[in-house]
Protein backbone atom coordinates (compact mmCIF):
# COMPACT_ATOMS: atom_id res chain seq x y z
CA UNK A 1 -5.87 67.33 40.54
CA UNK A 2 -5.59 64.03 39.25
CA UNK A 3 -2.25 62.87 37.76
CA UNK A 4 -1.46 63.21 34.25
CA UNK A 5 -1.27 59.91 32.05
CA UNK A 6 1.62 58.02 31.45
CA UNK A 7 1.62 59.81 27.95
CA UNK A 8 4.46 57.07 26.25
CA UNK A 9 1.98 54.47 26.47
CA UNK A 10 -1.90 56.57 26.62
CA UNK A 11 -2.49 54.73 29.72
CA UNK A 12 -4.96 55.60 32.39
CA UNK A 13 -5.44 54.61 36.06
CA UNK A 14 -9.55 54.51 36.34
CA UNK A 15 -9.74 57.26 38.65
CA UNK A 16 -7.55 59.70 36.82
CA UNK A 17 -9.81 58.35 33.40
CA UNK A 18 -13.31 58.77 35.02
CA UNK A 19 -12.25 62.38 36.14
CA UNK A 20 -10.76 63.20 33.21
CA UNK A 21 -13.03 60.92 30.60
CA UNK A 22 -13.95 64.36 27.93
CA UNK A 23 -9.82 64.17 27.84
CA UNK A 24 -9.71 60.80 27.26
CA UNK A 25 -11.79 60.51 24.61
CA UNK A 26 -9.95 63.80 23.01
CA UNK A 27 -6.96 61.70 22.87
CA UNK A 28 -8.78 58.51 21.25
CA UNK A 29 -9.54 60.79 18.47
CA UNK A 30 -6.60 62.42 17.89
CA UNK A 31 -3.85 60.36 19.65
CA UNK A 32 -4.83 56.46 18.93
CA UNK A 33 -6.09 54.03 21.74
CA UNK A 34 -6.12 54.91 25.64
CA UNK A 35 -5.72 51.86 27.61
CA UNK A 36 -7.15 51.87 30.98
CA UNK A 37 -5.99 49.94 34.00
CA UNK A 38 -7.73 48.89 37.24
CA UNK A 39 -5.89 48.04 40.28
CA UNK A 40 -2.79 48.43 37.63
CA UNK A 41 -3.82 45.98 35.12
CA UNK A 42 -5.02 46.74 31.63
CA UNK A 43 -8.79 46.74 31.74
CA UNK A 44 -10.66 48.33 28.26
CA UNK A 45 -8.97 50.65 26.00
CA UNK A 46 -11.09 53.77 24.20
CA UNK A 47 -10.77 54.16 20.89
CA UNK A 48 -12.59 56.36 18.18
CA UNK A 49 -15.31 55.26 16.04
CA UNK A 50 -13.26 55.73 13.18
CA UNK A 51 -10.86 53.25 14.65
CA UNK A 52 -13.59 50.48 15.54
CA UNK A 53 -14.64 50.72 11.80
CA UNK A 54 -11.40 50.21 10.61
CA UNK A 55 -11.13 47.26 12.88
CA UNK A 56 -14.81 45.23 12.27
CA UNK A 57 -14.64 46.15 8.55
CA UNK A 58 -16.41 43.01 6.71
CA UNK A 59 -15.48 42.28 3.32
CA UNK A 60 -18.32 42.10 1.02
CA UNK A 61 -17.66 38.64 -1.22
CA UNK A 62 -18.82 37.51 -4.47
CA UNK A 63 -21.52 34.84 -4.12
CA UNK A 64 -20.57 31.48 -4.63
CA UNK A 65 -20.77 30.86 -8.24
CA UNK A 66 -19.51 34.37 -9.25
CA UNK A 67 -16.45 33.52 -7.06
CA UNK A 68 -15.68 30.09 -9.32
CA UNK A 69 -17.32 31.27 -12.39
CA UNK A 70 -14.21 34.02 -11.86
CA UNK A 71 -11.33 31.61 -11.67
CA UNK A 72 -10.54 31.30 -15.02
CA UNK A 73 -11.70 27.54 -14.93
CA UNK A 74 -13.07 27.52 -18.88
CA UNK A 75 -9.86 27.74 -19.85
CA UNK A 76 -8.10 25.10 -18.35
CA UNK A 77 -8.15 21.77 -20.80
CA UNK A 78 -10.18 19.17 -18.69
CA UNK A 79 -11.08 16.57 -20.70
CA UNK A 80 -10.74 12.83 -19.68
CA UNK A 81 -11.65 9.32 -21.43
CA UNK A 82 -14.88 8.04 -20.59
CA UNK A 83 -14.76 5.31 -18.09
CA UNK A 84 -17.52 2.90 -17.71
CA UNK A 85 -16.30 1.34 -14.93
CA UNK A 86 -14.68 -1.76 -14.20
CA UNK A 87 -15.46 -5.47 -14.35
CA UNK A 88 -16.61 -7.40 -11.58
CA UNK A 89 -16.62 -11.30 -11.33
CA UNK A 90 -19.91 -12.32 -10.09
């Protein structure tokens, strides 16, 4: 039978994961990520689905000009004197 997992840290060696993968992925559901080591080194980890959607979430955002037309920007005073330039010797 293989050996249990080294339950502080949900770490499995690849053997004792392949044998044991319906466990596994039982404890990704209910327990949080199960890391996975080959030749004792972390490989891949299993998580749940719910998991992965938490983590590649994307942000819907306003469109440009809803963004900036959302500032607040009307209200700030922005006026300036007219400049026409400057004079050049020729």
């Amino acid at each position: 039978m293989p050996a249990e997992p080294n339950v502080r840290n949900n770490s499995w060696k690849l053997e004792d994961a392949k044998a044991r993968f319906s466990e596994v992925v039982r404890r990704a559901r209910s327990e949080g990520p199960q890391h996975v080591t080959v030749r004792g080194r972390d490989s891949v980890v299993v998580i749940s689905t719910e998991e992965l959607k938490k983590l590649t979430k994307i942000e819907t955002r306003a469109p440009f000009v809803e963004f900036m037309e959302g500032l607040g920007l009307d209200k700030l005073p922005l006026e300036r004197d007219v400049d026409r330039g400057r004079e050049i010797d020729l």
